[in-house]
PDB file of N, CA and C in Angstrom:
ATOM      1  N   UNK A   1     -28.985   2.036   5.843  1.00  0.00           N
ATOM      2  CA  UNK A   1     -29.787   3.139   6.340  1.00  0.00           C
ATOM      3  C   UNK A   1     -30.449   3.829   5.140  1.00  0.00           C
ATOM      4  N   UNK A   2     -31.562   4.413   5.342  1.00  0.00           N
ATOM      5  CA  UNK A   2     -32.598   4.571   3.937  1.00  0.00           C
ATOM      6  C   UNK A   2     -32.104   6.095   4.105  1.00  0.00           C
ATOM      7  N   UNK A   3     -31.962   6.956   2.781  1.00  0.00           N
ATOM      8  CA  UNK A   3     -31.467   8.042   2.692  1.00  0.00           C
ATOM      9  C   UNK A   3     -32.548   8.913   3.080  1.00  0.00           C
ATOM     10  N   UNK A   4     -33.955   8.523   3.073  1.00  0.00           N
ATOM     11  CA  UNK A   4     -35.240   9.523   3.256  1.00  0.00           C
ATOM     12  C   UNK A   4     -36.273   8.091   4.248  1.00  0.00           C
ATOM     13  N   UNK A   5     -37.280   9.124   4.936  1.00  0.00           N
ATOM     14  CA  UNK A   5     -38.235   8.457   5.470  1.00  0.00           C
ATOM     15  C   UNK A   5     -39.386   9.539   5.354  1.00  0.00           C
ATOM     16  N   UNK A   6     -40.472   9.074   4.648  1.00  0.00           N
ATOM     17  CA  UNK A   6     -41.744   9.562   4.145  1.00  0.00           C
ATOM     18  C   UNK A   6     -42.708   9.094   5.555  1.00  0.00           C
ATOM     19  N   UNK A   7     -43.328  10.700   6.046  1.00  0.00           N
ATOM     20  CA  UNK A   7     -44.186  10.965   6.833  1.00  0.00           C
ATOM     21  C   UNK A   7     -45.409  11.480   6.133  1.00  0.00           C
ATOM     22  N   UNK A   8     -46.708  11.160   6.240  1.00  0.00           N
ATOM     23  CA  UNK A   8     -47.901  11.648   6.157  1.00  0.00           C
ATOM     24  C   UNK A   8     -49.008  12.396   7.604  1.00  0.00           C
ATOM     25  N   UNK A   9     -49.102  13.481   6.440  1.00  0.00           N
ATOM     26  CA  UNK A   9     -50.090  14.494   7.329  1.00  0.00           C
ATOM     27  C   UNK A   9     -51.154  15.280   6.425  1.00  0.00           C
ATOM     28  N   UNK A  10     -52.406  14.389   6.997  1.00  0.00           N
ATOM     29  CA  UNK A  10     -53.763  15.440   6.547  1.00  0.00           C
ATOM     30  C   UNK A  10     -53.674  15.790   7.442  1.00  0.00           C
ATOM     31  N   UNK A  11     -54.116  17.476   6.715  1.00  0.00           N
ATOM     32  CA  UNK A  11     -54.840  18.817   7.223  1.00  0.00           C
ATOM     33  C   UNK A  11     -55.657  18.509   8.562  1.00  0.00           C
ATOM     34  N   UNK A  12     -56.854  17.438   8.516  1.00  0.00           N
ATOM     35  CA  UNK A  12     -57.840  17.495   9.086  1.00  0.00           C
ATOM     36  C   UNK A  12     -57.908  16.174   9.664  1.00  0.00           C
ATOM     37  N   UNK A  13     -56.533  15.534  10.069  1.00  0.00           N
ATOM     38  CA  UNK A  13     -56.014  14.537  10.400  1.00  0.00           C
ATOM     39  C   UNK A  13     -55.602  14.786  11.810  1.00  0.00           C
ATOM     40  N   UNK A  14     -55.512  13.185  12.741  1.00  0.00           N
ATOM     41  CA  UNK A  14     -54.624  13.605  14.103  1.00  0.00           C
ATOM     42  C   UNK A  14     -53.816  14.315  13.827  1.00  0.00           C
ATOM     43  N   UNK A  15     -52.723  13.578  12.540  1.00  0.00           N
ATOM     44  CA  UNK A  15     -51.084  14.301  11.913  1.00  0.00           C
ATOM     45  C   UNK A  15     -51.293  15.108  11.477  1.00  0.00           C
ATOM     46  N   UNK A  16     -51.793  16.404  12.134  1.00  0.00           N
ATOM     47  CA  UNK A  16     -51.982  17.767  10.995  1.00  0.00           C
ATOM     48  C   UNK A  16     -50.738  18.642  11.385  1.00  0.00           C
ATOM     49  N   UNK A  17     -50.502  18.379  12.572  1.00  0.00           N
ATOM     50  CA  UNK A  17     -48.953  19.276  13.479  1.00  0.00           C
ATOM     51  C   UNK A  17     -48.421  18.522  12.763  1.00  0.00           C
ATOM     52  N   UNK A  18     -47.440  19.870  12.565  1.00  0.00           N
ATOM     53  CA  UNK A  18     -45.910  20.256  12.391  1.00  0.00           C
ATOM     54  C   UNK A  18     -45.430  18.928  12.741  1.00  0.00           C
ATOM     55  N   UNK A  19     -44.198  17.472  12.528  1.00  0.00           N
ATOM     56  CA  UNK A  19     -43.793  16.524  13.008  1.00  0.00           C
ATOM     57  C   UNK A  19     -43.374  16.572  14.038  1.00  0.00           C
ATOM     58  N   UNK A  20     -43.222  15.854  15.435  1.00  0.00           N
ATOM     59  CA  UNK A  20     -42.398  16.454  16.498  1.00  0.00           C
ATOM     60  C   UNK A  20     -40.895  16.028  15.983  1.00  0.00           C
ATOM     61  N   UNK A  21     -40.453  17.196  16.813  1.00  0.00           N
ATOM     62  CA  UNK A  21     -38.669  17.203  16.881  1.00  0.00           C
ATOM     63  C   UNK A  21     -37.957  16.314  17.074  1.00  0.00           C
ATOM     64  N   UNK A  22     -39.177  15.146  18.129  1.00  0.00           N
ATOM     65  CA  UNK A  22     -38.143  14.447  18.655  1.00  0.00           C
ATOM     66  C   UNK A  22     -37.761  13.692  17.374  1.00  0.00           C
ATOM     67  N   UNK A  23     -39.039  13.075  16.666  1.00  0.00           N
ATOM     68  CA  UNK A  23     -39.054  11.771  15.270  1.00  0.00           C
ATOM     69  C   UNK A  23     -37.997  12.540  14.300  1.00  0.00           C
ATOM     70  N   UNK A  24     -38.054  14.109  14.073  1.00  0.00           N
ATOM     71  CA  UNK A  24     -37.284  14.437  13.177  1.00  0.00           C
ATOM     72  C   UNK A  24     -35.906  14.546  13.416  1.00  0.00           C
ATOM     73  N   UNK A  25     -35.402  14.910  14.755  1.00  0.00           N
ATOM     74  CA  UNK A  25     -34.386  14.879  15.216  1.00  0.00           C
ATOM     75  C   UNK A  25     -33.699  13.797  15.316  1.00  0.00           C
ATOM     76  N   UNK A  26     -34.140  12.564  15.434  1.00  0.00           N
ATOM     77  CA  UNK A  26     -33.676  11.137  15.232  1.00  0.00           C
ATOM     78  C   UNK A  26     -33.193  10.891  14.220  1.00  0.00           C
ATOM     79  N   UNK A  27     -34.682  11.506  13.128  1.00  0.00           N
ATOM     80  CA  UNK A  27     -34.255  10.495  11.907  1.00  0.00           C
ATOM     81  C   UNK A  27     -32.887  11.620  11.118  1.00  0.00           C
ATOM     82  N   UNK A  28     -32.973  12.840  11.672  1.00  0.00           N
ATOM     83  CA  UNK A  28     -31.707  13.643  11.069  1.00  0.00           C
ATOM     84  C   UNK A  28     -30.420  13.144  11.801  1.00  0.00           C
ATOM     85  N   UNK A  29     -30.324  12.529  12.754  1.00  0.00           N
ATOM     86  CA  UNK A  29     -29.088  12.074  13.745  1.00  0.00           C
ATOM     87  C   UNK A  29     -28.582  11.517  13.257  1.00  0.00           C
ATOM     88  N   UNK A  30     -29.617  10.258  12.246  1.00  0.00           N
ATOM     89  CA  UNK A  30     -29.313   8.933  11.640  1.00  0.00           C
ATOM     90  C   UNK A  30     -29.001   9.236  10.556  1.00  0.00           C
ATOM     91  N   UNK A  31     -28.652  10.600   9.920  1.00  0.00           N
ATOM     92  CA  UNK A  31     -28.387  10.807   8.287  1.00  0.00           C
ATOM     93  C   UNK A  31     -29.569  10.350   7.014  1.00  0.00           C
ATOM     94  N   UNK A  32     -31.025  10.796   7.943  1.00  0.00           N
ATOM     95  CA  UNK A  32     -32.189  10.481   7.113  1.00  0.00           C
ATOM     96  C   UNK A  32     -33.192  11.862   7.206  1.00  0.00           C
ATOM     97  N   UNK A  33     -33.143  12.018   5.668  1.00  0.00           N
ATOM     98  CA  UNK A  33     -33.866  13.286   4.911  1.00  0.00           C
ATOM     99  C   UNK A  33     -35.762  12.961   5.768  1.00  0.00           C
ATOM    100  N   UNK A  34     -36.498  13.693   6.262  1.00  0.00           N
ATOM    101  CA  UNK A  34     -37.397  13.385   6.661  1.00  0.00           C
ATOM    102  C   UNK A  34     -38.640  14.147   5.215  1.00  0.00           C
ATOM    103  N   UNK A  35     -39.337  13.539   4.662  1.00  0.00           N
ATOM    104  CA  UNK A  35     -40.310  13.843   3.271  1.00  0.00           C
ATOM    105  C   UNK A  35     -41.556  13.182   4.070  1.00  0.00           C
ATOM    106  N   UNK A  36     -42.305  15.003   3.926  1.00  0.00           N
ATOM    107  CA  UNK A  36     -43.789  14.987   4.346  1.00  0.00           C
ATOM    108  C   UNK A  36     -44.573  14.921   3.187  1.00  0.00           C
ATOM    109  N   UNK A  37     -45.405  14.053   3.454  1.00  0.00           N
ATOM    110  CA  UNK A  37     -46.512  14.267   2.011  1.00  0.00           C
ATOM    111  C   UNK A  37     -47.609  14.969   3.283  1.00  0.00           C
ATOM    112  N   UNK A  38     -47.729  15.932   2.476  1.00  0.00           N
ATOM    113  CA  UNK A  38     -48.650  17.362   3.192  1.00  0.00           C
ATOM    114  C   UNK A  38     -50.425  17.347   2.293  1.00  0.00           C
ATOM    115  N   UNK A  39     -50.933  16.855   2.647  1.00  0.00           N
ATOM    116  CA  UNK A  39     -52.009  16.845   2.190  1.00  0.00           C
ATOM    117  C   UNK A  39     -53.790  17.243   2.780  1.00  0.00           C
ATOM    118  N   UNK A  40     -54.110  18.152   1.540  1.00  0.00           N
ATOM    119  CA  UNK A  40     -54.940  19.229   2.150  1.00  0.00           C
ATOM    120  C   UNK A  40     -56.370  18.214   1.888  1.00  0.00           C
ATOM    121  N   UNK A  41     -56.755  17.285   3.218  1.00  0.00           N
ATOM    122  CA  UNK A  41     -57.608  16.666   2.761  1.00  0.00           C
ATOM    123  C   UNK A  41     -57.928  16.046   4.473  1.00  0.00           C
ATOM    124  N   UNK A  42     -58.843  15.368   4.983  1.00  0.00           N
ATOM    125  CA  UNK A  42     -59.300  14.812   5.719  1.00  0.00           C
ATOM    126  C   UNK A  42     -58.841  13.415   6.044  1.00  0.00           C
ATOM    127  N   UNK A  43     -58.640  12.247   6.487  1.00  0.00           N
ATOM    128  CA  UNK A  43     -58.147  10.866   6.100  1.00  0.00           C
ATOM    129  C   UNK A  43     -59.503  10.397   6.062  1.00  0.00           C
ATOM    130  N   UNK A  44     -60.570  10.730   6.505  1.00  0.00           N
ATOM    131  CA  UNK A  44     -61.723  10.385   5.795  1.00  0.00           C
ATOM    132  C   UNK A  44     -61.701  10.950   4.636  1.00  0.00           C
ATOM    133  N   UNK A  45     -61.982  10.735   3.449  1.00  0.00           N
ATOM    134  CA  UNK A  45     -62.039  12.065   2.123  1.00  0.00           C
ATOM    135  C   UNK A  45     -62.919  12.049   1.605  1.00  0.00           C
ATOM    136  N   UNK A  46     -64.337  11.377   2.494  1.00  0.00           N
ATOM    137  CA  UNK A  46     -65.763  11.581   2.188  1.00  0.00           C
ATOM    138  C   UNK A  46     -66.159  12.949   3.310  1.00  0.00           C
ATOM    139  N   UNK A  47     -65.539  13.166   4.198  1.00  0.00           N
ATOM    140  CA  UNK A  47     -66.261  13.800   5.299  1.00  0.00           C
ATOM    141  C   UNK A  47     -65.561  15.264   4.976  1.00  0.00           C
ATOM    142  N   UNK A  48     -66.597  16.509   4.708  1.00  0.00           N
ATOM    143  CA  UNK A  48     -66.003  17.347   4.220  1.00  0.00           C
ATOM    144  C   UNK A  48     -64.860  17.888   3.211  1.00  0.00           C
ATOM    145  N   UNK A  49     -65.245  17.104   1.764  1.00  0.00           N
ATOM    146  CA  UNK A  49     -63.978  17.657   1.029  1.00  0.00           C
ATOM    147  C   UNK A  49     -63.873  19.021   0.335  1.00  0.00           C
ATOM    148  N   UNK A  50     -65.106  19.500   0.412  1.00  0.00           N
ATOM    149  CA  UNK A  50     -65.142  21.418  -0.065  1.00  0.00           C
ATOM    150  C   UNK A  50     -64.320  21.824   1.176  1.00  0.00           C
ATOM    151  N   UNK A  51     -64.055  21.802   1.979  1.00  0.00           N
ATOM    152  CA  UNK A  51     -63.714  22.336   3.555  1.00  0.00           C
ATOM    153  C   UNK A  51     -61.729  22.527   2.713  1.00  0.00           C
ATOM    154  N   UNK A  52     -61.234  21.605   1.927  1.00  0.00           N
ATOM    155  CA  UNK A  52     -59.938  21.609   1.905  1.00  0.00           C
ATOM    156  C   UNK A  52     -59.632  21.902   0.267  1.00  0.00           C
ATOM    157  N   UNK A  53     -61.089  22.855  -0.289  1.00  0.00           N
ATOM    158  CA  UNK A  53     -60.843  23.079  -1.743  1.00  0.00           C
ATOM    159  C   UNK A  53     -60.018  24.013  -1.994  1.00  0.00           C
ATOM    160  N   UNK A  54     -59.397  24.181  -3.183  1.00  0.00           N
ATOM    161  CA  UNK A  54     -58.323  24.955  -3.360  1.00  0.00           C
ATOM    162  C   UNK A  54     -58.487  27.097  -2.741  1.00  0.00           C
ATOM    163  N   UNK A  55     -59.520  27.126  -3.774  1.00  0.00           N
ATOM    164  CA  UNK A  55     -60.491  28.221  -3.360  1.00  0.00           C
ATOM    165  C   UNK A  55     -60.677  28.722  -2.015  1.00  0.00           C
ATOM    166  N   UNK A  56     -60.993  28.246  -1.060  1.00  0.00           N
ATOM    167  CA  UNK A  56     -60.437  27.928   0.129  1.00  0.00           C
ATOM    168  C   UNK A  56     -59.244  28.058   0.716  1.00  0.00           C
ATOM    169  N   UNK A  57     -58.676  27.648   0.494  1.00  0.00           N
ATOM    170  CA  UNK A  57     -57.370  28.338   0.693  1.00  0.00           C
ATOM    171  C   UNK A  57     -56.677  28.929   0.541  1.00  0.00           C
ATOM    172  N   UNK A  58     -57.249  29.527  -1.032  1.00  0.00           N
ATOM    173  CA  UNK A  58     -56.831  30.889  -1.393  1.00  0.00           C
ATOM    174  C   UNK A  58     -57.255  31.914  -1.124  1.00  0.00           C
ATOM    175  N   UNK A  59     -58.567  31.858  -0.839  1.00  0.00           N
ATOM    176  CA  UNK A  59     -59.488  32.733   0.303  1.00  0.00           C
ATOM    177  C   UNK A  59     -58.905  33.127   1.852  1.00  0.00           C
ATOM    178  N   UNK A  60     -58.054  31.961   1.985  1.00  0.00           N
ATOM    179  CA  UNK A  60     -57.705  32.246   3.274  1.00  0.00           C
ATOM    180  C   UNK A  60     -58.023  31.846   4.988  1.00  0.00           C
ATOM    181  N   UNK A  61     -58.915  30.471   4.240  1.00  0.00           N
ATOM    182  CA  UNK A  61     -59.717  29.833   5.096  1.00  0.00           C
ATOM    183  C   UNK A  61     -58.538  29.029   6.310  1.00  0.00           C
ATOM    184  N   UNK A  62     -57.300  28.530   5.815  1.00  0.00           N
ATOM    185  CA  UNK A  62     -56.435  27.852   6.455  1.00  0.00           C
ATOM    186  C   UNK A  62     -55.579  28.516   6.579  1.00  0.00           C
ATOM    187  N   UNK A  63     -55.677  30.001   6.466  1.00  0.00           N
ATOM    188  CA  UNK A  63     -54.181  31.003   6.798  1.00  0.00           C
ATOM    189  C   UNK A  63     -53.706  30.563   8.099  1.00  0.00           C
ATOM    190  N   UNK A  64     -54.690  30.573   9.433  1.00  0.00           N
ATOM    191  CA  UNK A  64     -53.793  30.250  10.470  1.00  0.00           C
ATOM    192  C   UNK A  64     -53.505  28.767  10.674  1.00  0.00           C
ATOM    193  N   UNK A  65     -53.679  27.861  10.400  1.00  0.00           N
ATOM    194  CA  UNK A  65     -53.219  26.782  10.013  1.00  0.00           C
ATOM    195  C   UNK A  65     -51.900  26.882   9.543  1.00  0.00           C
ATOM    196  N   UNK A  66     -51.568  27.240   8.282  1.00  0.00           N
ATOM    197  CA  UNK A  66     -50.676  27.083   7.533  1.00  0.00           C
ATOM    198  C   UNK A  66     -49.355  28.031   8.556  1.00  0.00           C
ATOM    199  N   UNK A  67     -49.901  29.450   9.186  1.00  0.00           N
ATOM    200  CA  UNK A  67     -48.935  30.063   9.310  1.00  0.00           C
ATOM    201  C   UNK A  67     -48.594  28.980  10.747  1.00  0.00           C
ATOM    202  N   UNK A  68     -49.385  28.719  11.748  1.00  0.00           N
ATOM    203  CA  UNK A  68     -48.819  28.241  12.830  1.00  0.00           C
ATOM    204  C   UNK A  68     -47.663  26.607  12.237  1.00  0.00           C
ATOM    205  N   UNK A  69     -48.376  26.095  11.315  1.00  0.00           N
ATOM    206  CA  UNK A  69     -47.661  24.971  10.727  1.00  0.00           C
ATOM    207  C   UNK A  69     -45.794  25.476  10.285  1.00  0.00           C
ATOM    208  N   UNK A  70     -46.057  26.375   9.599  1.00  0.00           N
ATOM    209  CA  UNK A  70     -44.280  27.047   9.255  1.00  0.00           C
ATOM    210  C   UNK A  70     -43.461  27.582  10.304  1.00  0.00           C
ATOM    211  N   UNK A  71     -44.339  28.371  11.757  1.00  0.00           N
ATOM    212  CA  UNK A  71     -43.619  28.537  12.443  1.00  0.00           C
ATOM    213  C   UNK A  71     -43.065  27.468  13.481  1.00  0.00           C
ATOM    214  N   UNK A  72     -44.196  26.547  13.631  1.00  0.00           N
ATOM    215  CA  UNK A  72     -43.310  24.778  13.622  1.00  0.00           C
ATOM    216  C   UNK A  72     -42.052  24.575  13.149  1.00  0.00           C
ATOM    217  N   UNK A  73     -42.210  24.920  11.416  1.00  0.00           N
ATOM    218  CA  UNK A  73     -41.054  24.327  10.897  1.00  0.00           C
ATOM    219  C   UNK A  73     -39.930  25.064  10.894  1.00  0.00           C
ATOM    220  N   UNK A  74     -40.103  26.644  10.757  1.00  0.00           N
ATOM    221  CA  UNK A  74     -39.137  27.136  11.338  1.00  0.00           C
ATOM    222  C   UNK A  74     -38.505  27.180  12.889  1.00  0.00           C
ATOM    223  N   UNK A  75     -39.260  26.805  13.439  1.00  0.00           N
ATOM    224  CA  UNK A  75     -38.925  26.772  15.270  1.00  0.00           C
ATOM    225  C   UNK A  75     -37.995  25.942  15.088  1.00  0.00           C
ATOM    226  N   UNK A  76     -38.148  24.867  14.557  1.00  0.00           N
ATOM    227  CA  UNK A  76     -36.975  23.453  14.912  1.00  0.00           C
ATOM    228  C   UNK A  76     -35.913  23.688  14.123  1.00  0.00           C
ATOM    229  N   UNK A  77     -35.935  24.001  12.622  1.00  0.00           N
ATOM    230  CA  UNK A  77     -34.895  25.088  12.121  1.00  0.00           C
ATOM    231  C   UNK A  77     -34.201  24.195  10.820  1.00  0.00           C
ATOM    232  N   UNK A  78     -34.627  22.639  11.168  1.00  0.00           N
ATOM    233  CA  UNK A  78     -33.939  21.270  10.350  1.00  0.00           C
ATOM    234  C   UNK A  78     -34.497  21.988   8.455  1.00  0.00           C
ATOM    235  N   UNK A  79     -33.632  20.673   8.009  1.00  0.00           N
ATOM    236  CA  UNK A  79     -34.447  20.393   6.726  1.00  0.00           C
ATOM    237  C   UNK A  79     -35.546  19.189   6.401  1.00  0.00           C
ATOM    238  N   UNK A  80     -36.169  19.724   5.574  1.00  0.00           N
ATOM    239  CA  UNK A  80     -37.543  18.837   5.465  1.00  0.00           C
ATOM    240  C   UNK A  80     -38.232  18.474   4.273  1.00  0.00           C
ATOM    241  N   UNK A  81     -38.228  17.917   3.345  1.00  0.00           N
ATOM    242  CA  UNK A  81     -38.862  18.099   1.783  1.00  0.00           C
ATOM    243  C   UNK A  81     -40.415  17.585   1.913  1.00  0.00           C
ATOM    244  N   UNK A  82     -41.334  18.602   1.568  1.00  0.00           N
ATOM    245  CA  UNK A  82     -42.822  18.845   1.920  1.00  0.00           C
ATOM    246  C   UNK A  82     -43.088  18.413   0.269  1.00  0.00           C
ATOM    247  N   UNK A  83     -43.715  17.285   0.295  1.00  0.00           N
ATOM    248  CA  UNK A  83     -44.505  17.441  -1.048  1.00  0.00           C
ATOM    249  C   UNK A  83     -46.192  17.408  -0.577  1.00  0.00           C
ATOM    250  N   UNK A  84     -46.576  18.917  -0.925  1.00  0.00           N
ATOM    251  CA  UNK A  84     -47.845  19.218  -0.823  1.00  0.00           C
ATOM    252  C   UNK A  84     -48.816  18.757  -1.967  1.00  0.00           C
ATOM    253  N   UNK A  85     -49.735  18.457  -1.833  1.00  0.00           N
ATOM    254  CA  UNK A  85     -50.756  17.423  -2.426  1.00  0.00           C
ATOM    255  C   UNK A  85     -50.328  17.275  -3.845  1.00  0.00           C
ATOM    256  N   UNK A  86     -49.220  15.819  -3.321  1.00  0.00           N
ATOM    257  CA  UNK A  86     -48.714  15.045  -4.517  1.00  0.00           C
ATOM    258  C   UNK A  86     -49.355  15.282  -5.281  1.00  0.00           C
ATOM    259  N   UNK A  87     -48.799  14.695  -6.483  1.00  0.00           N
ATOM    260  CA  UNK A  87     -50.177  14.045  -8.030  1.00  0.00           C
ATOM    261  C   UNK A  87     -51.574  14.936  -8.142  1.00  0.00           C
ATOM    262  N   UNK A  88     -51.143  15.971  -8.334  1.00  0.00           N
ATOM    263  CA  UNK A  88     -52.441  16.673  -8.452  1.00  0.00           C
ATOM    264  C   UNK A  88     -52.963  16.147  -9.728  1.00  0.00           C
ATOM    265  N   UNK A  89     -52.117  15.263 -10.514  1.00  0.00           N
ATOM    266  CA  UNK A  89     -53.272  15.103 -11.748  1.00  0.00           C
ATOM    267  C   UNK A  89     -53.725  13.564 -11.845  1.00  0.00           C
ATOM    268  N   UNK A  90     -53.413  13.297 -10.592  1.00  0.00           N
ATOM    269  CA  UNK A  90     -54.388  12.058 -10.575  1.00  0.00           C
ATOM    270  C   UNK A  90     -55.715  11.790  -9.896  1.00  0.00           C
ATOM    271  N   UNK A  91     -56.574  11.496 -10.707  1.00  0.00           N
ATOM    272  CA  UNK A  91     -58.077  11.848 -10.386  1.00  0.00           C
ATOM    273  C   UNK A  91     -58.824  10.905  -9.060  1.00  0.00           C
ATOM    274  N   UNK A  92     -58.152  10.059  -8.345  1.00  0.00           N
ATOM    275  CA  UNK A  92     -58.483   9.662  -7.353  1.00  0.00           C
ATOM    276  C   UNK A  92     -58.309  10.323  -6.108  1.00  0.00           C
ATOM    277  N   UNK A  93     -57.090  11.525  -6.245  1.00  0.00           N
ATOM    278  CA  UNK A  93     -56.784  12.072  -4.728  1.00  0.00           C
ATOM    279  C   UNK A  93     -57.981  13.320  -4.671  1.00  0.00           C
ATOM    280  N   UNK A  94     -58.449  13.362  -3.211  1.00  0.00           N
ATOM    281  CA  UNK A  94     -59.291  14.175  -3.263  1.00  0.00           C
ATOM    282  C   UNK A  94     -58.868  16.140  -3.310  1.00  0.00           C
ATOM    283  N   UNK A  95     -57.751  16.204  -3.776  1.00  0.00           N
ATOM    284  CA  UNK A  95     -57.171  17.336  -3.852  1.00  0.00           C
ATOM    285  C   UNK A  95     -56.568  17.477  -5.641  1.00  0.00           C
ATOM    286  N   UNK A  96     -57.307  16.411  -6.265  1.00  0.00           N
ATOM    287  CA  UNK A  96     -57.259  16.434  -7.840  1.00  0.00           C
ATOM    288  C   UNK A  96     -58.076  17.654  -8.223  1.00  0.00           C
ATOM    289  N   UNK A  97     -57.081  18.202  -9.686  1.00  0.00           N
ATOM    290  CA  UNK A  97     -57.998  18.895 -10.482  1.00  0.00           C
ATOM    291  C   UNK A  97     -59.389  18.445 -10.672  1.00  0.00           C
ATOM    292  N   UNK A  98     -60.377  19.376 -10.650  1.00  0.00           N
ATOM    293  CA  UNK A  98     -61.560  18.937 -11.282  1.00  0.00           C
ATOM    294  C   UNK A  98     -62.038  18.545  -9.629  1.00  0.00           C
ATOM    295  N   UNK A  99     -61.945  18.193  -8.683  1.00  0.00           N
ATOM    296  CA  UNK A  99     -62.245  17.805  -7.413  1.00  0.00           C
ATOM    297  C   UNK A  99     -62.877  18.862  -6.869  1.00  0.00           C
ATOM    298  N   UNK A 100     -64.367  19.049  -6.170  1.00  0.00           N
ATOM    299  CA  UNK A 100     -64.536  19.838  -5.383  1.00  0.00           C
ATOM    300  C   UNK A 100     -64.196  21.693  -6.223  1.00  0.00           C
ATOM    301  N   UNK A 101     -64.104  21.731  -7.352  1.00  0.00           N
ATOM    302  CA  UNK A 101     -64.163  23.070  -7.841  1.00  0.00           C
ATOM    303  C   UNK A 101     -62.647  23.008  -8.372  1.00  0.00           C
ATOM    304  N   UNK A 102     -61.900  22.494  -7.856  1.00  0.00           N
ATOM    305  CA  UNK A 102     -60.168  22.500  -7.510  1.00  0.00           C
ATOM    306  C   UNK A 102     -59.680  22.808  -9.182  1.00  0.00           C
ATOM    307  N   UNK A 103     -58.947  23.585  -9.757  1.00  0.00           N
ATOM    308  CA  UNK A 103     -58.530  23.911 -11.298  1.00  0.00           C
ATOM    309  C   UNK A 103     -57.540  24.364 -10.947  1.00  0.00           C
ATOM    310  N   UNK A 104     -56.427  24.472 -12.248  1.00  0.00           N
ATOM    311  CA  UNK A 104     -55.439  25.198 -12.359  1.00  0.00           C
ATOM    312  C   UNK A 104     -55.072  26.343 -11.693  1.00  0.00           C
ATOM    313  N   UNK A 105     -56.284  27.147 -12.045  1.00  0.00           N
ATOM    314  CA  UNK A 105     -55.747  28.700 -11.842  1.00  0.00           C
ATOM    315  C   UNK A 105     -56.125  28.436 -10.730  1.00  0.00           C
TER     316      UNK A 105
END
């Protein structure tokens, strides 16, 4: 039995909800860590990528997004390890530094 099972969800993806309970509830039954790669990007990542720039979201453009997304994750109540846009320093993901305005600060 694999100790983790890696789920993907763009923002602007079918998979943008919260995982359902039922997939997570399984794979926690089975003694498996469920790891979201959370990524603020489109699965097209030609079609609107200013829409998921950092700036943007610090602005506040995806506040209700984000908040309805946590009260998801708090509703079901499990554990979950979210890695939000992996590898930011690799220059192919469209949520890389230097991407769309996207920098450090």
């Amino acid at each position: 039995m694999p100790a983790s099972f890696s789920l993907w969800s763009d923002w602007g993806g079918e998979n943008a909800a919260f995982p359902s309970r039922e997939l997570l509830d399984g794979l926690v039954a089975r003694g498996v860590r469920p790891v979201l790669f959370w990524q603020p990007t489109h699965p097209d990542v030609t079609l609107e990528p200013d829409r998921y720039a950092y700036d943007r979201i610090v602005a506040g453009d995806w506040d209700d997004y984000l908040v309805a997304w946590a009260g998801d994750a708090a509703s079901w109540g499990g554990r979950i390890v979210v890695r939000w846009a992996h590898e930011m320093n690799a220059p192919w993901f469209p949520w890389a530094m230097g991407k769309v305005g996207n920098t450090a600060e």
